[in-house]
Structures are given as structure tokens and as C-alpha cells.
N, C-alpha and C. Protein backbone atom coordinates (compact mmCIF):
# COMPACT_ATOMS: atom_id res chain seq x y z
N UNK A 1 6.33 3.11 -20.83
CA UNK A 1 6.57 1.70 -20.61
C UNK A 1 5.38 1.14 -19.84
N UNK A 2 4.52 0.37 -20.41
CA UNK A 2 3.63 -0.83 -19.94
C UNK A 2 4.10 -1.80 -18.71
N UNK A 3 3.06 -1.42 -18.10
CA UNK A 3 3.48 -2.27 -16.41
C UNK A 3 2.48 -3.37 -16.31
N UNK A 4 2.92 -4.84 -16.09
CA UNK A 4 1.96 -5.82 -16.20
C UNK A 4 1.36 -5.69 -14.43
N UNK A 5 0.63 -5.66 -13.96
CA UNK A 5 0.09 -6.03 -12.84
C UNK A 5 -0.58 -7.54 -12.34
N UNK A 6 0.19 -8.22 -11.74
CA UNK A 6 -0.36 -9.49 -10.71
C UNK A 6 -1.26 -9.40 -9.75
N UNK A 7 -2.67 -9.35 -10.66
CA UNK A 7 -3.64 -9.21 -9.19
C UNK A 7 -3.97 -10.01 -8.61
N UNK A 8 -3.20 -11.40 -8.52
CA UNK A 8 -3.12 -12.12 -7.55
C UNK A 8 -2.31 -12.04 -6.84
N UNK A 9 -1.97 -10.94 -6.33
CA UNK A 9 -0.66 -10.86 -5.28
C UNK A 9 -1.19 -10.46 -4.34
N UNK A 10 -0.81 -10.20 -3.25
CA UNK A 10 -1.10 -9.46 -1.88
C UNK A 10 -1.19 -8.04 -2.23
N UNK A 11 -2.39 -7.38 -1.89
CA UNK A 11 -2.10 -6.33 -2.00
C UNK A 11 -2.61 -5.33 -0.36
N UNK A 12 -1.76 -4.66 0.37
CA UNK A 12 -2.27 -4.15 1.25
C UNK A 12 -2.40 -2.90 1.39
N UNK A 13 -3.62 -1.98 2.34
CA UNK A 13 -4.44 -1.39 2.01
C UNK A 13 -4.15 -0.29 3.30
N UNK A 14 -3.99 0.72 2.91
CA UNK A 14 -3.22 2.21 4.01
C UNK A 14 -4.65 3.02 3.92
N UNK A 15 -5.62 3.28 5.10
CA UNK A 15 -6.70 4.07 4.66
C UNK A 15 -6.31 5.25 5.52
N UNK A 16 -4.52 5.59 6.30
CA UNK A 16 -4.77 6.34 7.06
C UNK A 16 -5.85 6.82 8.25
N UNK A 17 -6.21 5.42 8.76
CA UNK A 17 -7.65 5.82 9.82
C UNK A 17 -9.15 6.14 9.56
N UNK A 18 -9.05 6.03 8.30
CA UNK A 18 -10.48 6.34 7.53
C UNK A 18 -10.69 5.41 7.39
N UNK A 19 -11.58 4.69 8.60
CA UNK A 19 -11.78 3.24 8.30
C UNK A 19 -13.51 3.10 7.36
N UNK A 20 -13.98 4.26 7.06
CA UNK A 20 -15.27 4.24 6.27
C UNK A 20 -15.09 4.45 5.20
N UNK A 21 -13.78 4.35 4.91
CA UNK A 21 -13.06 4.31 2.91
C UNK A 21 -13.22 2.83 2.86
N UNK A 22 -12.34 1.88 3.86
CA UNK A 22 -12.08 0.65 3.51
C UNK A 22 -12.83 -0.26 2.60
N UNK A 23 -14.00 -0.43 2.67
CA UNK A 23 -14.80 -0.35 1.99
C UNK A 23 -14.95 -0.26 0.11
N UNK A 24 -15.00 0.95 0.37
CA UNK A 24 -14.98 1.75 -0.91
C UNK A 24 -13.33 1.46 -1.65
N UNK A 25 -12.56 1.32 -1.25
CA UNK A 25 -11.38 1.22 -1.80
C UNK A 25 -11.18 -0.54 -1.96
N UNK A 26 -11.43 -1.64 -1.38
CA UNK A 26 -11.77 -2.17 -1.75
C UNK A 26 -12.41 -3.16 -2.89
N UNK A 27 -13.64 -2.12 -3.59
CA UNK A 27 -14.23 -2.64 -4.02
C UNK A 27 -13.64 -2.07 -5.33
N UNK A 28 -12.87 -1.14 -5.45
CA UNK A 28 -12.38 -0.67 -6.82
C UNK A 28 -11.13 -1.00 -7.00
N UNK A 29 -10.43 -2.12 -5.72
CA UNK A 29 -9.81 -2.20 -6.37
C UNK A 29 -10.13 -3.76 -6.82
N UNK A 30 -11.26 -4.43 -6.39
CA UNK A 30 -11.66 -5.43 -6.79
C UNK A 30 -12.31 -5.48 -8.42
N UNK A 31 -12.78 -4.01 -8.73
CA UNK A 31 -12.95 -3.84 -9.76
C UNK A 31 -11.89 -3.45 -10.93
N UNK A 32 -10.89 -3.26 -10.38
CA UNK A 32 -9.65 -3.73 -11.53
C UNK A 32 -8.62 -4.75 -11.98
N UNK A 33 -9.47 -5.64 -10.96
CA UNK A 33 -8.89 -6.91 -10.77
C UNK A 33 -8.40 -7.65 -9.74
N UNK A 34 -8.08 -6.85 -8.88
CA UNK A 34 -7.53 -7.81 -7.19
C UNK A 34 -8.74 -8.82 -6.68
N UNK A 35 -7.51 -9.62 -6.12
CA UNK A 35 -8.76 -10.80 -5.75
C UNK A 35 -9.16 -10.15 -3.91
N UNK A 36 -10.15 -10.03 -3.85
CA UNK A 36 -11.05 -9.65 -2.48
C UNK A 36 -9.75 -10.62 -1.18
N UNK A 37 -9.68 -12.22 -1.75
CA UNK A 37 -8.96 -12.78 -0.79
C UNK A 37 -7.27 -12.53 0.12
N UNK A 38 -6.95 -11.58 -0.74
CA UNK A 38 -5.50 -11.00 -1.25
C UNK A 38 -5.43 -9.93 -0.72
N UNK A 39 -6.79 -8.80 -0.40
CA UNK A 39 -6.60 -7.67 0.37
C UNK A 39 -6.26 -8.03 1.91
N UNK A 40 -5.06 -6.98 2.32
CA UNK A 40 -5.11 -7.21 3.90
C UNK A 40 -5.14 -5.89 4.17
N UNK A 41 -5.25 -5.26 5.38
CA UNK A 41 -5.05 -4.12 6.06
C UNK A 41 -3.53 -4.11 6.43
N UNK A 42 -2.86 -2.84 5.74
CA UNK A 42 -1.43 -2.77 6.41
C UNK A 42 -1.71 -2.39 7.81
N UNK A 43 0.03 -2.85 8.07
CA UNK A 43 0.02 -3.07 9.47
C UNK A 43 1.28 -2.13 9.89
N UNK A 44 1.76 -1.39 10.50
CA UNK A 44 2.98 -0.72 10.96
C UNK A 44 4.04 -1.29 11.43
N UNK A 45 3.31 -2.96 12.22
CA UNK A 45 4.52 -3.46 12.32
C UNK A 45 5.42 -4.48 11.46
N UNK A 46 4.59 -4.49 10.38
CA UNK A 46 5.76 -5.52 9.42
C UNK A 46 4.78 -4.97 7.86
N UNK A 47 6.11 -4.52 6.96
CA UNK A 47 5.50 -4.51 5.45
C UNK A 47 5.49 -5.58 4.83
N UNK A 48 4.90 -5.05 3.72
CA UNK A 48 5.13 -6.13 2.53
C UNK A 48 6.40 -6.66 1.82
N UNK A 49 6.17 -7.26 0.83
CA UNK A 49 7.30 -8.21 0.41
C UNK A 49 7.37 -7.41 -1.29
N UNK A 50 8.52 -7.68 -1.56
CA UNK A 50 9.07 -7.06 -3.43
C UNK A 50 7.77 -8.11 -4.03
N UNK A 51 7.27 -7.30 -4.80
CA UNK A 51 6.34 -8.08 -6.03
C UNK A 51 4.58 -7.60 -6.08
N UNK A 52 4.77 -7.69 -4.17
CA UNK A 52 3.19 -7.32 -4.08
C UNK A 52 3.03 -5.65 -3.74
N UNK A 53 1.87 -5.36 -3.64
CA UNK A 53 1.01 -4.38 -3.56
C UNK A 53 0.77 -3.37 -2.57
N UNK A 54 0.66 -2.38 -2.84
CA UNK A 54 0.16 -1.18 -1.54
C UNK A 54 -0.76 -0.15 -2.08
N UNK A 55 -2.22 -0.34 -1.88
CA UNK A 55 -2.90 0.60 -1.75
C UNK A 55 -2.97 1.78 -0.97
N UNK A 56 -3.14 2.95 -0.91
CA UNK A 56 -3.27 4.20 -0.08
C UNK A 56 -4.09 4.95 -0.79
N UNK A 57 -5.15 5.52 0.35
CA UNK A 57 -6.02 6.46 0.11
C UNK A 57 -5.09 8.49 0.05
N UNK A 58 -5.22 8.72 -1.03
CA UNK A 58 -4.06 9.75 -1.09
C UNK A 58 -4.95 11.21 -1.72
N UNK A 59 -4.73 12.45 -0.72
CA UNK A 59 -4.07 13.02 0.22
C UNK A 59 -4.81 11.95 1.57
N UNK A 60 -3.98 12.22 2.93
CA UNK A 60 -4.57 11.37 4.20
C UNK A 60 -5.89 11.83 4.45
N UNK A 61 -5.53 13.42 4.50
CA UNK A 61 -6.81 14.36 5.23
C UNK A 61 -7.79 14.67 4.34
N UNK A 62 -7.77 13.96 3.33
CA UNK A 62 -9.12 14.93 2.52
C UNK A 62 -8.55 13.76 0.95
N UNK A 63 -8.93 12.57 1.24
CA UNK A 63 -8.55 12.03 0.13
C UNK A 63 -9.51 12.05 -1.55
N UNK A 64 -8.69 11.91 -2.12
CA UNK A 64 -9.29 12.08 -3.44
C UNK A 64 -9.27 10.96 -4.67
N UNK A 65 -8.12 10.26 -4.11
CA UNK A 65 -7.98 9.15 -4.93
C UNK A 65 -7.14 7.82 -3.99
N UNK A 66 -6.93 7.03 -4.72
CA UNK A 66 -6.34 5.58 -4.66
C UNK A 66 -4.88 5.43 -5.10
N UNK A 67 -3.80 5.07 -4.34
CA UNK A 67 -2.52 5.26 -5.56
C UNK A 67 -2.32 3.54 -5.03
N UNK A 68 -1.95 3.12 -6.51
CA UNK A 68 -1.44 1.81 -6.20
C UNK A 68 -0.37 1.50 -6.50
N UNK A 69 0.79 1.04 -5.64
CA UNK A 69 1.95 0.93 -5.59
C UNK A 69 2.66 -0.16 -5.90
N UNK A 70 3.33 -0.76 -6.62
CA UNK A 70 4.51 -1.90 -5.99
C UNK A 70 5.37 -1.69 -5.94
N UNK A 71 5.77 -3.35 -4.08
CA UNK A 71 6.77 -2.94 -3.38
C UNK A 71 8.08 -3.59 -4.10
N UNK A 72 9.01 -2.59 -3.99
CA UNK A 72 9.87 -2.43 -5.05
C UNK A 72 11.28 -3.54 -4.30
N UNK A 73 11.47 -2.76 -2.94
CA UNK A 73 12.60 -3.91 -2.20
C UNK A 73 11.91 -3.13 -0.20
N UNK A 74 12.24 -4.19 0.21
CA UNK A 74 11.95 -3.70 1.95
C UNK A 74 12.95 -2.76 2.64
N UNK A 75 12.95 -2.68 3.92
CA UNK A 75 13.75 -1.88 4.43
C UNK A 75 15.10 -2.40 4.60
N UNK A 76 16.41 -1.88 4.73
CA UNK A 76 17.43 -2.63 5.00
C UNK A 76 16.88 -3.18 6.58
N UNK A 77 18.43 -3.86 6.39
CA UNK A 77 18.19 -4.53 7.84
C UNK A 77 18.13 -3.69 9.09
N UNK A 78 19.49 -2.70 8.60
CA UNK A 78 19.77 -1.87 9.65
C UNK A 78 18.31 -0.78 10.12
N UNK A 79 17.61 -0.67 8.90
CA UNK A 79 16.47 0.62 9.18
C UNK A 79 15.24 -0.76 10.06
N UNK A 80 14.96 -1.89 10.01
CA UNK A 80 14.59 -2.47 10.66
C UNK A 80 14.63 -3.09 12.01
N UNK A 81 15.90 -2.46 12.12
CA UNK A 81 16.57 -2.86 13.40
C UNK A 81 16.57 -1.21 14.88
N UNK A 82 15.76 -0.60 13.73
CA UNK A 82 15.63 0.60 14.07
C UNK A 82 17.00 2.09 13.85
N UNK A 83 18.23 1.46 13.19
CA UNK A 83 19.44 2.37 13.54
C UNK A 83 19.46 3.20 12.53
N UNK A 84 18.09 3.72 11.39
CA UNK A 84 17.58 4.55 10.87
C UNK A 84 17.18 6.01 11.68
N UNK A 85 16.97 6.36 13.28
CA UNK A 85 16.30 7.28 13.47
C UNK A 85 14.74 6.80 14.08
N UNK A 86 14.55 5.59 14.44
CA UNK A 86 13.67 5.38 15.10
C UNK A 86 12.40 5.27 13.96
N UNK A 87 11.12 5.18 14.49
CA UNK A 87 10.04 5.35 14.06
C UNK A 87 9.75 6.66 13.41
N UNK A 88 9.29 7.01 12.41
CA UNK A 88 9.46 8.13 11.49
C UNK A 88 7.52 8.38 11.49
N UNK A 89 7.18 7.34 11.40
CA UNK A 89 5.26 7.76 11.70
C UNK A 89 5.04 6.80 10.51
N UNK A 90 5.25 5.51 9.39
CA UNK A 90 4.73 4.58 9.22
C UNK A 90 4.88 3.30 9.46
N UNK A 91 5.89 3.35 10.77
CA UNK A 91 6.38 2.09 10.78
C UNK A 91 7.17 1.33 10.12
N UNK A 92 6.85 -0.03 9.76
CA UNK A 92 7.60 -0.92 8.96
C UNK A 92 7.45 -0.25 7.46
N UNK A 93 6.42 0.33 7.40
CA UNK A 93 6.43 0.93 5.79
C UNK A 93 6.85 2.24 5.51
N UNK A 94 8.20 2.78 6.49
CA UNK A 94 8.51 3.74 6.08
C UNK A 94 9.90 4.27 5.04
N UNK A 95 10.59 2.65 4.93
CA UNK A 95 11.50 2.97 4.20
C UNK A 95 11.49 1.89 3.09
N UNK A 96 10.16 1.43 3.04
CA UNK A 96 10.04 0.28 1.76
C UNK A 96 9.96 1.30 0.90
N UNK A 97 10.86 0.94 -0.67
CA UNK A 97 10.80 1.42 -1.70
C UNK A 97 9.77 0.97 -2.18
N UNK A 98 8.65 1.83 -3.07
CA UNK A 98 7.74 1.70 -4.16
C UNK A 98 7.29 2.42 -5.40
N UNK A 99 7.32 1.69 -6.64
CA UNK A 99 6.68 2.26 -7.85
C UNK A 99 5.25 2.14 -7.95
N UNK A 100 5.15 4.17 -7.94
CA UNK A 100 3.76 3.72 -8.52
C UNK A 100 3.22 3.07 -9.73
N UNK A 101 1.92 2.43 -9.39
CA UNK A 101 1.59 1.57 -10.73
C UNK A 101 0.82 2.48 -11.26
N UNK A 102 -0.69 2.89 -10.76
CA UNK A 102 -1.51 3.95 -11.35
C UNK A 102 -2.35 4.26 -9.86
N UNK A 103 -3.16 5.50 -10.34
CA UNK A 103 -4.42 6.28 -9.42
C UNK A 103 -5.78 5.62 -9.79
N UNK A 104 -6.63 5.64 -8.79
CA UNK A 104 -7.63 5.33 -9.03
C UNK A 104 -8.36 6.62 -8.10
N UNK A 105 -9.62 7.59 -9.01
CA UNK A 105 -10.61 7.85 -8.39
C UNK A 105 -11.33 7.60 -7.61
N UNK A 106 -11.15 8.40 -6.35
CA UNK A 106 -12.51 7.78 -5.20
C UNK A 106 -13.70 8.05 -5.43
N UNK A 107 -14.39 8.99 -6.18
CA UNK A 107 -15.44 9.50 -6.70
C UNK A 107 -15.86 8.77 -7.87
């Protein structure tokens, strides 16, 4: 099944601390169409919204590629409110549902 992609949507960008990818990930994904204005840096304390985008540089420690995601629905209320178990290590983006769309090569 064929997945249309809106690359005018927000799409935000997980480099796991490798802030000398940002860059580089970036620009490929500008080269498949995202608009440059539309990239943000995720943030831990608030995700994205159903429709738009999540880049991640994937594995963290030794990445190899790009996975691009959309966000599918957010966290319930209750996992936002914290009565999930607290902080799990991504923050607001740890219980957003997402489909992957496709990989992109970092090389």
C-alpha cells in the first residue's frame, strides 16, 4: 500500500545528541521534499501533532540511516499527565504512536 507524504507538514527532527548529523539529515530530507521552513528540532517537552512528521537518526549510537515517521495519534491524557510511570527517557515522545513512512541512507 502506497503512502502519500505531505511535505509540507511539520516535520521534527530526533538526532539523539548528534548535533553534527543535524545538518546532514536535514538536507536529505530537504532532498525528498520537506520544506527547510517546516523542520524543527524535537523537543522532550511537547510532541508533535497526528498528520505531521518525525525524523530520527537510527541506531542512536552508531547511526546508519534516517527513519521517517508519521505521527499517528499523541499520548493519552493520562500518559501526559505523567500516570504512565513517569518519564521513560523521550519525554513527550514516548508514547506517541507512529508509522513508519520510509529509511533514508546517511551515507
Amino acid at each position: 500500500m502506497a503512502s502519500t507524504v505531505d511535505t509540507t507538514k511539520t516535520i521534527y527532527i530526533i538526532v539523539h545528541g548528534k548535533k553534527d548529523l543535524l545538518d546532514q539529515v536535514k538536507e536529505k530530507l530537504a532532498f525528498r521534499g520537506f520544506e527547510k521552513e517546516k523542520m524543527q528540532n524535537a523537543h522532550l517537552d511537547k510532541a508533535g501533532n497526528p498528520g505531521e512528521y518525525v525524523a530520527m537518526i537510527w541506531p542512536p549510537m552508531a547511526p546508519k540511516e534516517i527513519l521517517v515517521n508519521e505521527i499517528i495519534e499523541p499520548s493519552s491524557e493520562s500518559e501526559k499527565n505523567g500516570d504512565s510511570g513517569g518519564n521513560r527517557g523521550m519525554g513527550a515522545w514516548d508514547n506517541v504512536r507512529q508509522r513508519e513512512i520510509y529509511r533514508i541512507p546517511l551515507k
